[in-house]
PDB file of N, CA and C in Angstrom:
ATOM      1  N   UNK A   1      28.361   6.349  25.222  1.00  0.00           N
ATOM      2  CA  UNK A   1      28.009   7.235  24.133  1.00  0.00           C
ATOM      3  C   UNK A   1      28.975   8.428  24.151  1.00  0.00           C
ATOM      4  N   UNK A   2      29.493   8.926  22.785  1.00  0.00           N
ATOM      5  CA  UNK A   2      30.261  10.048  22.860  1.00  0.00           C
ATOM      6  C   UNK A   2      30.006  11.474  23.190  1.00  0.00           C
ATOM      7  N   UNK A   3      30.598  12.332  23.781  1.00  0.00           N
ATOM      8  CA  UNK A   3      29.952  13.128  24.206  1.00  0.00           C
ATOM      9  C   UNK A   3      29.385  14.307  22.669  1.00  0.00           C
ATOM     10  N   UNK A   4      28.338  14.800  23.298  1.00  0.00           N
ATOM     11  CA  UNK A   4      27.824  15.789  22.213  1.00  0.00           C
ATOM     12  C   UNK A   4      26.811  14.924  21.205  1.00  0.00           C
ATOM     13  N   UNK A   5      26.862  13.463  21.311  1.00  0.00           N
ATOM     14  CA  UNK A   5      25.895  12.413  20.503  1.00  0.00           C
ATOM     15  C   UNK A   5      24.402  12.643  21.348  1.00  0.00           C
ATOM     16  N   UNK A   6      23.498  12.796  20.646  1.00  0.00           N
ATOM     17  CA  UNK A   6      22.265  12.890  20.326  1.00  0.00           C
ATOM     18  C   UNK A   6      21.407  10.561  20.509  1.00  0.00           C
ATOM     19  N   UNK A   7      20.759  10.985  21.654  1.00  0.00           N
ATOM     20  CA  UNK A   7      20.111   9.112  21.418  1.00  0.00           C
ATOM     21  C   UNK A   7      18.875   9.708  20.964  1.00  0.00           C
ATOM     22  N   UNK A   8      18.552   9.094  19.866  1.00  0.00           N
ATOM     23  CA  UNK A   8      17.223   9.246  19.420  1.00  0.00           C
ATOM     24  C   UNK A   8      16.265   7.851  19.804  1.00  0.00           C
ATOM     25  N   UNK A   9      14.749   8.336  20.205  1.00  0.00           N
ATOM     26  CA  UNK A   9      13.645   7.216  20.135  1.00  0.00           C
ATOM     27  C   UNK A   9      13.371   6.865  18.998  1.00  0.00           C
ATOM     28  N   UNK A  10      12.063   6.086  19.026  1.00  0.00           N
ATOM     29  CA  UNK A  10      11.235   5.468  17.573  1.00  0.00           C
ATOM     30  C   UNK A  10      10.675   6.650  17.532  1.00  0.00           C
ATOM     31  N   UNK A  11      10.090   7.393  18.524  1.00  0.00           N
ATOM     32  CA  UNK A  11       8.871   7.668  18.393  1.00  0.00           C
ATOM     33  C   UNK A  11       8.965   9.290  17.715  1.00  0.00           C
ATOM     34  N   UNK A  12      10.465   9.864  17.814  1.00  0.00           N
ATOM     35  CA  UNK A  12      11.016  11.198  17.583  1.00  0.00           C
ATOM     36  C   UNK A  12      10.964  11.247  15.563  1.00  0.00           C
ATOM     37  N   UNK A  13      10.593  10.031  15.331  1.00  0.00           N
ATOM     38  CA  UNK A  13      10.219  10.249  13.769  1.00  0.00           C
ATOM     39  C   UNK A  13       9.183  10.644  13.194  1.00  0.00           C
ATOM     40  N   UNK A  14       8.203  10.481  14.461  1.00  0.00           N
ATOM     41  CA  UNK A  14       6.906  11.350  14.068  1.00  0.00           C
ATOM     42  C   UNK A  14       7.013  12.499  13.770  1.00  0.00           C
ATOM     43  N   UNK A  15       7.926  13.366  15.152  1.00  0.00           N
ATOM     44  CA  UNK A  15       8.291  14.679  15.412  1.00  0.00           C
ATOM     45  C   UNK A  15       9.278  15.108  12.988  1.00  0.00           C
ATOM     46  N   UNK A  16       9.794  14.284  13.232  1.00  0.00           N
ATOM     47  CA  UNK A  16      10.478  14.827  12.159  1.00  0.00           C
ATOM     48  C   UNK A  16       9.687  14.423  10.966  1.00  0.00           C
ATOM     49  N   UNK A  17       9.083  13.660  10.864  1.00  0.00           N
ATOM     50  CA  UNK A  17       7.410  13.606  10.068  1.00  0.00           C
ATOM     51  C   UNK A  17       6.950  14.695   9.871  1.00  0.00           C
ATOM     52  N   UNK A  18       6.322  15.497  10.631  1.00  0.00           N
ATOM     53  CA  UNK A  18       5.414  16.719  10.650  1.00  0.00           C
ATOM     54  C   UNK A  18       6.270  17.734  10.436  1.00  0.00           C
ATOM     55  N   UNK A  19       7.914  18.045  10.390  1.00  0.00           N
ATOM     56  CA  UNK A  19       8.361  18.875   9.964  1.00  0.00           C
ATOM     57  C   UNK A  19       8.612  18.861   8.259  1.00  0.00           C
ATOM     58  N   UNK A  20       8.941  17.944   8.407  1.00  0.00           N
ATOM     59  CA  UNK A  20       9.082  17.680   6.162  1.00  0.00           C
ATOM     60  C   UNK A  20       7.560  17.740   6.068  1.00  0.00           C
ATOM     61  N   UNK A  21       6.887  17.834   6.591  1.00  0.00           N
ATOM     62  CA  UNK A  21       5.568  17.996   5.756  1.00  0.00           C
ATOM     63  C   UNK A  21       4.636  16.899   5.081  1.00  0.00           C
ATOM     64  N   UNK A  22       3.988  16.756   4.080  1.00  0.00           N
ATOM     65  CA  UNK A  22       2.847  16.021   3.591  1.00  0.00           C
ATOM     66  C   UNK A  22       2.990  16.422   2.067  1.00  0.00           C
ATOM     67  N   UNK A  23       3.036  15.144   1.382  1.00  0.00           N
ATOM     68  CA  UNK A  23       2.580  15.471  -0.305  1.00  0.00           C
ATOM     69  C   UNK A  23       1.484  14.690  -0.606  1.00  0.00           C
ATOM     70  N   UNK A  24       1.541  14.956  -1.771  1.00  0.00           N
ATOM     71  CA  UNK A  24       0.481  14.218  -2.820  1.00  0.00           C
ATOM     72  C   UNK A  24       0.734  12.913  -3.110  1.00  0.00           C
ATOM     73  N   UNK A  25       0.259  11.649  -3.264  1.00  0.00           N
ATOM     74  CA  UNK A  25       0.693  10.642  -3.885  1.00  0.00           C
ATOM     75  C   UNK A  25      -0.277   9.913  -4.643  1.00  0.00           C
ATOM     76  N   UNK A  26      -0.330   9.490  -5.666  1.00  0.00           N
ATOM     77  CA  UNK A  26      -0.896   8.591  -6.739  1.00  0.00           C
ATOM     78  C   UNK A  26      -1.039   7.529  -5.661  1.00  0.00           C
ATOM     79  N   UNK A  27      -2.165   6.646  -5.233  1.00  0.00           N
ATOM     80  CA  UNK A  27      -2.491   5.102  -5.253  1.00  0.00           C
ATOM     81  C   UNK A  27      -3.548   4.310  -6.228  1.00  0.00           C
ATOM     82  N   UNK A  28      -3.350   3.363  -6.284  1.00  0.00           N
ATOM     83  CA  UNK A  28      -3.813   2.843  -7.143  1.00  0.00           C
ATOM     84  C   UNK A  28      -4.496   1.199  -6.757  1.00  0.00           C
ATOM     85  N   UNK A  29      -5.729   0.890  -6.359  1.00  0.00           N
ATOM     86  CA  UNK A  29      -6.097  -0.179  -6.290  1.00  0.00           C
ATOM     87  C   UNK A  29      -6.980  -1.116  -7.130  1.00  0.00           C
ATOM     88  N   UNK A  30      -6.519  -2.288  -7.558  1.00  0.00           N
ATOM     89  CA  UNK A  30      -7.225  -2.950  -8.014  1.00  0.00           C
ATOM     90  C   UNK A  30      -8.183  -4.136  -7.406  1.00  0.00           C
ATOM     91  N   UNK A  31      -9.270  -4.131  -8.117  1.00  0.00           N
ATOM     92  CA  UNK A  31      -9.752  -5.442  -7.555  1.00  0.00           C
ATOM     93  C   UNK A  31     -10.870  -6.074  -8.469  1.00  0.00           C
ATOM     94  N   UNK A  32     -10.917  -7.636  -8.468  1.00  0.00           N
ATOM     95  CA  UNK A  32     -11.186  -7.929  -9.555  1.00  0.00           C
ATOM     96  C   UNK A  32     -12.818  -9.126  -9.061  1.00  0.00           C
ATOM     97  N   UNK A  33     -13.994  -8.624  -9.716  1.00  0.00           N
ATOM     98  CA  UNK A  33     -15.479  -8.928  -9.280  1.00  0.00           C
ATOM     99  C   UNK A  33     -15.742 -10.164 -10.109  1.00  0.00           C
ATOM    100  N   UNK A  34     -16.663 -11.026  -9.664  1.00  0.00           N
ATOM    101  CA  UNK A  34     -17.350 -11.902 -10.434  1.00  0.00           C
ATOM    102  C   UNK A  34     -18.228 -11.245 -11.043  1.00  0.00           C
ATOM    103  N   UNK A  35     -18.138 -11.757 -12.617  1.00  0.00           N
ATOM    104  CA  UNK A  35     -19.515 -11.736 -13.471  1.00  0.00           C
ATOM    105  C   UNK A  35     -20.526 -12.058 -13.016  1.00  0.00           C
ATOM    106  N   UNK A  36     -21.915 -11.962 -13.318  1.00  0.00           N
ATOM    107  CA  UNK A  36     -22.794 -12.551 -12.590  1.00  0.00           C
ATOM    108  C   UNK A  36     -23.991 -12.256 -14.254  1.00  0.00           C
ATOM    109  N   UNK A  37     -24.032 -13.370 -14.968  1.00  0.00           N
ATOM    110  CA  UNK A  37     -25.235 -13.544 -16.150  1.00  0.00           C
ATOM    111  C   UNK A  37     -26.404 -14.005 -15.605  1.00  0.00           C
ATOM    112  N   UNK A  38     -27.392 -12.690 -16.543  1.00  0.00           N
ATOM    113  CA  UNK A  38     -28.624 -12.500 -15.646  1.00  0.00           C
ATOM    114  C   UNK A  38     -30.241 -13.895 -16.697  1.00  0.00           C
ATOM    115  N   UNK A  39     -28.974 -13.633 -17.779  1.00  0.00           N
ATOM    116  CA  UNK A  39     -29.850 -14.264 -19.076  1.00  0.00           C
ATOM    117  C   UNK A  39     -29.481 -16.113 -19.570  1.00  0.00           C
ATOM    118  N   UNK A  40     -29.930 -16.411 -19.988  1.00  0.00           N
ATOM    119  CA  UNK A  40     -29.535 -18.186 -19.971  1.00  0.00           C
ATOM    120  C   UNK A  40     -28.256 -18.072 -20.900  1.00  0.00           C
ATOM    121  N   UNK A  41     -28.326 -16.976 -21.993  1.00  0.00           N
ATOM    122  CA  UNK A  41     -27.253 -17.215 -22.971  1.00  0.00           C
ATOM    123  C   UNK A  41     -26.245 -16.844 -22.510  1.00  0.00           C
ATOM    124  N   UNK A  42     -26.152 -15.462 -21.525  1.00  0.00           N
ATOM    125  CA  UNK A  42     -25.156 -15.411 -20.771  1.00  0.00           C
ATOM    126  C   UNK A  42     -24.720 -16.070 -19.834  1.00  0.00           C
ATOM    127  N   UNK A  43     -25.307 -17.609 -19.031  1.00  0.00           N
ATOM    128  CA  UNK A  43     -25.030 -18.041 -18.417  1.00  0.00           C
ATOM    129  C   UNK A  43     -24.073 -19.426 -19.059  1.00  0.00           C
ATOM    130  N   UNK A  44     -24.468 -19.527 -20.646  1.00  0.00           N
ATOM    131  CA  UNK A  44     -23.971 -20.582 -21.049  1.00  0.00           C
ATOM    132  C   UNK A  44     -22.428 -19.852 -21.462  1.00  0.00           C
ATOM    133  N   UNK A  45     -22.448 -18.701 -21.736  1.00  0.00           N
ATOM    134  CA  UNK A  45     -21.046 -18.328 -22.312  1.00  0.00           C
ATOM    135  C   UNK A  45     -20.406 -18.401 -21.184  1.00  0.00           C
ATOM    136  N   UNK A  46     -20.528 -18.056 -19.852  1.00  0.00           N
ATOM    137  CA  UNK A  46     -20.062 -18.005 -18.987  1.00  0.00           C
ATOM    138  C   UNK A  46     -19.555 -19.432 -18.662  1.00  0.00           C
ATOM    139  N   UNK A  47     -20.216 -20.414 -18.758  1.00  0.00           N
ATOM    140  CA  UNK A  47     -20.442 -22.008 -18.377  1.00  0.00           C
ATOM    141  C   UNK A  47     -18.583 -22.234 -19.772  1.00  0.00           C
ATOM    142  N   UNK A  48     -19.008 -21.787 -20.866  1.00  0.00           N
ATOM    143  CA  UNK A  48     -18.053 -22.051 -21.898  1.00  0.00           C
ATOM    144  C   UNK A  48     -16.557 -21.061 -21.302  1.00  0.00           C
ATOM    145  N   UNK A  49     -16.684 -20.250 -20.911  1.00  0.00           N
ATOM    146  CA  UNK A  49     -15.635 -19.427 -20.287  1.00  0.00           C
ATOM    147  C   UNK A  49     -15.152 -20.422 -19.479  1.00  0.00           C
ATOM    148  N   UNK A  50     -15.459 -20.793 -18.578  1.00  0.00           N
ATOM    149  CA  UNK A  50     -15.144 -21.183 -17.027  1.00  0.00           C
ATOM    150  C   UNK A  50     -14.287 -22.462 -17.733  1.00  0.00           C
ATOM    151  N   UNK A  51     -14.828 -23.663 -18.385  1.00  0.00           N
ATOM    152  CA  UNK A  51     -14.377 -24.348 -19.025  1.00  0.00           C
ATOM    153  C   UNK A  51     -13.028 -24.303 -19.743  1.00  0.00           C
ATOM    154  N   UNK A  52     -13.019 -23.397 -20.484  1.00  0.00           N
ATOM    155  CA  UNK A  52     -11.922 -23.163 -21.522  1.00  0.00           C
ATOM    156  C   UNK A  52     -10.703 -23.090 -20.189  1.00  0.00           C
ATOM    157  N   UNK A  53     -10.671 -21.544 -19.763  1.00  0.00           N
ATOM    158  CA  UNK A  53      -9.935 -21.023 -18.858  1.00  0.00           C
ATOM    159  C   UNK A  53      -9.706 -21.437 -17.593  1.00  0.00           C
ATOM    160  N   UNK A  54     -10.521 -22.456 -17.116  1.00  0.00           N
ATOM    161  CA  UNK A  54     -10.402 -22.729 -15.556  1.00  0.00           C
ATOM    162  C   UNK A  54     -10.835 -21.993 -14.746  1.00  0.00           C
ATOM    163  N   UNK A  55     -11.320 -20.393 -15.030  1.00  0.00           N
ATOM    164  CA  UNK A  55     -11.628 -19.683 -14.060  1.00  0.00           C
ATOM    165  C   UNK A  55     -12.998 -19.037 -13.982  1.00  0.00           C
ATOM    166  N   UNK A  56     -13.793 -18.699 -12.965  1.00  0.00           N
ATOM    167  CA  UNK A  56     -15.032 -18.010 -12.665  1.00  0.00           C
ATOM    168  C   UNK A  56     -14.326 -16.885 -13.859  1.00  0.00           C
ATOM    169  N   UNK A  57     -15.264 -16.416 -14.806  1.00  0.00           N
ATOM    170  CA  UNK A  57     -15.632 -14.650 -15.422  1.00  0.00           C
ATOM    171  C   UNK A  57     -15.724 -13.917 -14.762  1.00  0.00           C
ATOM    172  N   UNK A  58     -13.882 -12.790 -14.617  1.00  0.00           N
ATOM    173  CA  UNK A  58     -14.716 -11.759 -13.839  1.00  0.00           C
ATOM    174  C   UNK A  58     -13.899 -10.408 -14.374  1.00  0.00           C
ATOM    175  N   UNK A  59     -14.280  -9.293 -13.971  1.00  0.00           N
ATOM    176  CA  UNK A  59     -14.087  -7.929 -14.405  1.00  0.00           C
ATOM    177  C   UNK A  59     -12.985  -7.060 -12.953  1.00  0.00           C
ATOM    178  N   UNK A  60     -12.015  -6.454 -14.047  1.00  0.00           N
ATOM    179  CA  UNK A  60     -11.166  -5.927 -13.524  1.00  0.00           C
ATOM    180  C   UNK A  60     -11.166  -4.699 -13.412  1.00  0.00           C
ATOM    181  N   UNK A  61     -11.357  -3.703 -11.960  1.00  0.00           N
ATOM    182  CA  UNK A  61     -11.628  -2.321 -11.856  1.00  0.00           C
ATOM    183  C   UNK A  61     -10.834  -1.727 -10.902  1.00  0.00           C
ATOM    184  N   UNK A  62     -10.015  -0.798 -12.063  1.00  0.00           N
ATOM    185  CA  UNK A  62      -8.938   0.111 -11.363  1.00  0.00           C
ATOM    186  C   UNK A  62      -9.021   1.329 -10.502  1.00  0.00           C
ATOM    187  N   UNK A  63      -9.060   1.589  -9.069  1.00  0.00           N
ATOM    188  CA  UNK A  63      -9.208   2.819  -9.030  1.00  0.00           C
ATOM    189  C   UNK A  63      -7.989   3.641  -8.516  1.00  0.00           C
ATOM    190  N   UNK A  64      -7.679   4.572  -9.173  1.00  0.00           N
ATOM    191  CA  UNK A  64      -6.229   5.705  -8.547  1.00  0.00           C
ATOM    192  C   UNK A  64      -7.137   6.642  -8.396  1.00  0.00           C
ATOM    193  N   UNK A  65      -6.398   7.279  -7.283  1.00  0.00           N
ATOM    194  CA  UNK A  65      -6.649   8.459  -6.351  1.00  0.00           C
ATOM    195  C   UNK A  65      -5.864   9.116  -5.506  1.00  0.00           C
ATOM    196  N   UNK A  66      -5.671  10.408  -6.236  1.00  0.00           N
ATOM    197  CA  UNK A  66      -4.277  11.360  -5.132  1.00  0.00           C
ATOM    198  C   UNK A  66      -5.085  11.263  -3.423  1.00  0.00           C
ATOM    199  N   UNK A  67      -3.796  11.118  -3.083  1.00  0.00           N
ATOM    200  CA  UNK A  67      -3.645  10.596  -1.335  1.00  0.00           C
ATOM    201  C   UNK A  67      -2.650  11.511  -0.798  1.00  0.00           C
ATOM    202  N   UNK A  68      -3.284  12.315   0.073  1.00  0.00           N
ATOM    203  CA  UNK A  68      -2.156  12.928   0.500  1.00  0.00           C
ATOM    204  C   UNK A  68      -1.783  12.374   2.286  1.00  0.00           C
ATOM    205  N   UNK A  69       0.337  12.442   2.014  1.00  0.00           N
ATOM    206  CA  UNK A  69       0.416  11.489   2.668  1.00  0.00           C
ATOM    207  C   UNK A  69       1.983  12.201   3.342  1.00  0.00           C
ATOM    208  N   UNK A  70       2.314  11.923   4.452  1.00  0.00           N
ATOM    209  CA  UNK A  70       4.126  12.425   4.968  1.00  0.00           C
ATOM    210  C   UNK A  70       5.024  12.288   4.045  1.00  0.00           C
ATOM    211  N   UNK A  71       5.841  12.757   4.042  1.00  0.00           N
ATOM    212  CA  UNK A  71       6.976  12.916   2.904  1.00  0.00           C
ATOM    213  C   UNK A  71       7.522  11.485   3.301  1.00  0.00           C
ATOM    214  N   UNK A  72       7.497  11.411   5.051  1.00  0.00           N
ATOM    215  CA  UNK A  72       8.605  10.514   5.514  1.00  0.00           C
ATOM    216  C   UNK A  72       8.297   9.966   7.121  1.00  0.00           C
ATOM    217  N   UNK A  73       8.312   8.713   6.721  1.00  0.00           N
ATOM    218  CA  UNK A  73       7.128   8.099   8.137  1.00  0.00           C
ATOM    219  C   UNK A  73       7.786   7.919   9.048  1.00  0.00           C
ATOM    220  N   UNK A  74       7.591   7.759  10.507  1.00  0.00           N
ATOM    221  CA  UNK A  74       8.383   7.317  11.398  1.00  0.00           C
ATOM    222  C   UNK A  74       8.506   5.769  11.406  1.00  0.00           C
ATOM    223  N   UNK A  75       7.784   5.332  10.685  1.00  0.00           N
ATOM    224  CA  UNK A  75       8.149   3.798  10.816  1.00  0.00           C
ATOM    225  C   UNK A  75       9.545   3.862   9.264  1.00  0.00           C
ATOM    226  N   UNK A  76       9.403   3.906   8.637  1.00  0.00           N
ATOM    227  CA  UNK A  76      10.328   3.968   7.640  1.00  0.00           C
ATOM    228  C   UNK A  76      11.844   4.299   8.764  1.00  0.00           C
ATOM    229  N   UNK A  77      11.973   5.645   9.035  1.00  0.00           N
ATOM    230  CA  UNK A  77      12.972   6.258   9.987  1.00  0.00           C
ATOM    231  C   UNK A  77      13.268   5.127  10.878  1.00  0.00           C
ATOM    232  N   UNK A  78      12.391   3.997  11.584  1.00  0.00           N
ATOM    233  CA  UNK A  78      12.705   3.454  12.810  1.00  0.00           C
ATOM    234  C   UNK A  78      13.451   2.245  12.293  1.00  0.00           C
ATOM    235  N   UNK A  79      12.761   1.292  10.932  1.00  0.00           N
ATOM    236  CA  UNK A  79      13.544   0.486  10.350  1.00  0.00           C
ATOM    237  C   UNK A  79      14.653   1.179   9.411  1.00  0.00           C
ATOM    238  N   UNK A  80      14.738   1.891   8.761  1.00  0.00           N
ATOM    239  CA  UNK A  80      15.649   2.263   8.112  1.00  0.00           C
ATOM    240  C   UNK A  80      17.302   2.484   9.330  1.00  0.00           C
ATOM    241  N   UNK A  81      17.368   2.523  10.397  1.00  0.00           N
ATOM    242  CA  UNK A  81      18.864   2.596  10.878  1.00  0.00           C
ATOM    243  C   UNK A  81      18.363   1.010  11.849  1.00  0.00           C
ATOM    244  N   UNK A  82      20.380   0.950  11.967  1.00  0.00           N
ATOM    245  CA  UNK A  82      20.696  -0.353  11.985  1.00  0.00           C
ATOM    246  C   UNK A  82      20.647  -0.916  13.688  1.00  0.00           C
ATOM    247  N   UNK A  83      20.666  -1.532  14.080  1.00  0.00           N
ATOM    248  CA  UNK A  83      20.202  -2.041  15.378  1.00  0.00           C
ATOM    249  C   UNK A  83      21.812  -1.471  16.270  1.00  0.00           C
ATOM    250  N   UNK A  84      22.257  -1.040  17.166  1.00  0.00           N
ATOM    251  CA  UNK A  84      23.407  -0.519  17.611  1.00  0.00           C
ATOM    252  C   UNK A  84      24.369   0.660  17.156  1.00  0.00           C
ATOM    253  N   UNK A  85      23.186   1.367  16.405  1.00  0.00           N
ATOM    254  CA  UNK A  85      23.632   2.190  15.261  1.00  0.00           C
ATOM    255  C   UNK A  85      23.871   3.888  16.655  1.00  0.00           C
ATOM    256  N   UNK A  86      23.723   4.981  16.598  1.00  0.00           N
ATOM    257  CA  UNK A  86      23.636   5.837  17.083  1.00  0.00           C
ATOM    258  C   UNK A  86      22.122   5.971  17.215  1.00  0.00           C
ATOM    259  N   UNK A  87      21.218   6.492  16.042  1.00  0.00           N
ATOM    260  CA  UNK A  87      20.329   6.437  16.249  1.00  0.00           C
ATOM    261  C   UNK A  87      19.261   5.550  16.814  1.00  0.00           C
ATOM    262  N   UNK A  88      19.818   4.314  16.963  1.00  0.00           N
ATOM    263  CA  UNK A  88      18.834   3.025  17.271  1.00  0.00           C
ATOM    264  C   UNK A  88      19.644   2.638  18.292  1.00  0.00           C
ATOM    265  N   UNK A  89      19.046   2.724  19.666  1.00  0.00           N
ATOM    266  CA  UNK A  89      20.042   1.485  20.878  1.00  0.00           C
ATOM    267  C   UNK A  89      19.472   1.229  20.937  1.00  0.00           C
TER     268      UNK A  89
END
């Protein structure tokens, strides 16, 4: 190693994690429920659904929610440099 070069760990990305700080971030998950008809007529539309489409009836519910989160992860930092690199031996 050259002199005055710096070997960095994995684990020193935490350390530089907690200095950039923490933001806000939008996530957003979806996930999608079975219908469930409580009434005969709704059970036949459902019966006619399934048919047509091939698939169980079901309902799609979005939820987003600010997440606050590191600017910049140590796992990102640990894959992001290259295997024999300075930062990575």
């Amino acid at each position: 190693m050259p002199d005055g070069a710096v070997r960095a760990h994995p684990w020193d990305g935490q350390d530089f994690a907690e200095v950039w700080g923490k933001e806000w971030t939008e996530t957003r998950d979806v996930t999608d429920r079975q219908i469930i008809a409580e009434t005969p007529a709704g059970k036949a539309v459902h019966m006619l659904r399934r048919v047509i489409t091939g698939q169980a009836p079901t309902a799609r519910a979005v939820t987003v929610r600010q997440v606050e989160r590191e600017r910049w992860s140590a796992s990102s930092w640990r894959t992001g440099c290259r295997r024999g690199t300075r930062c990575c031996r």
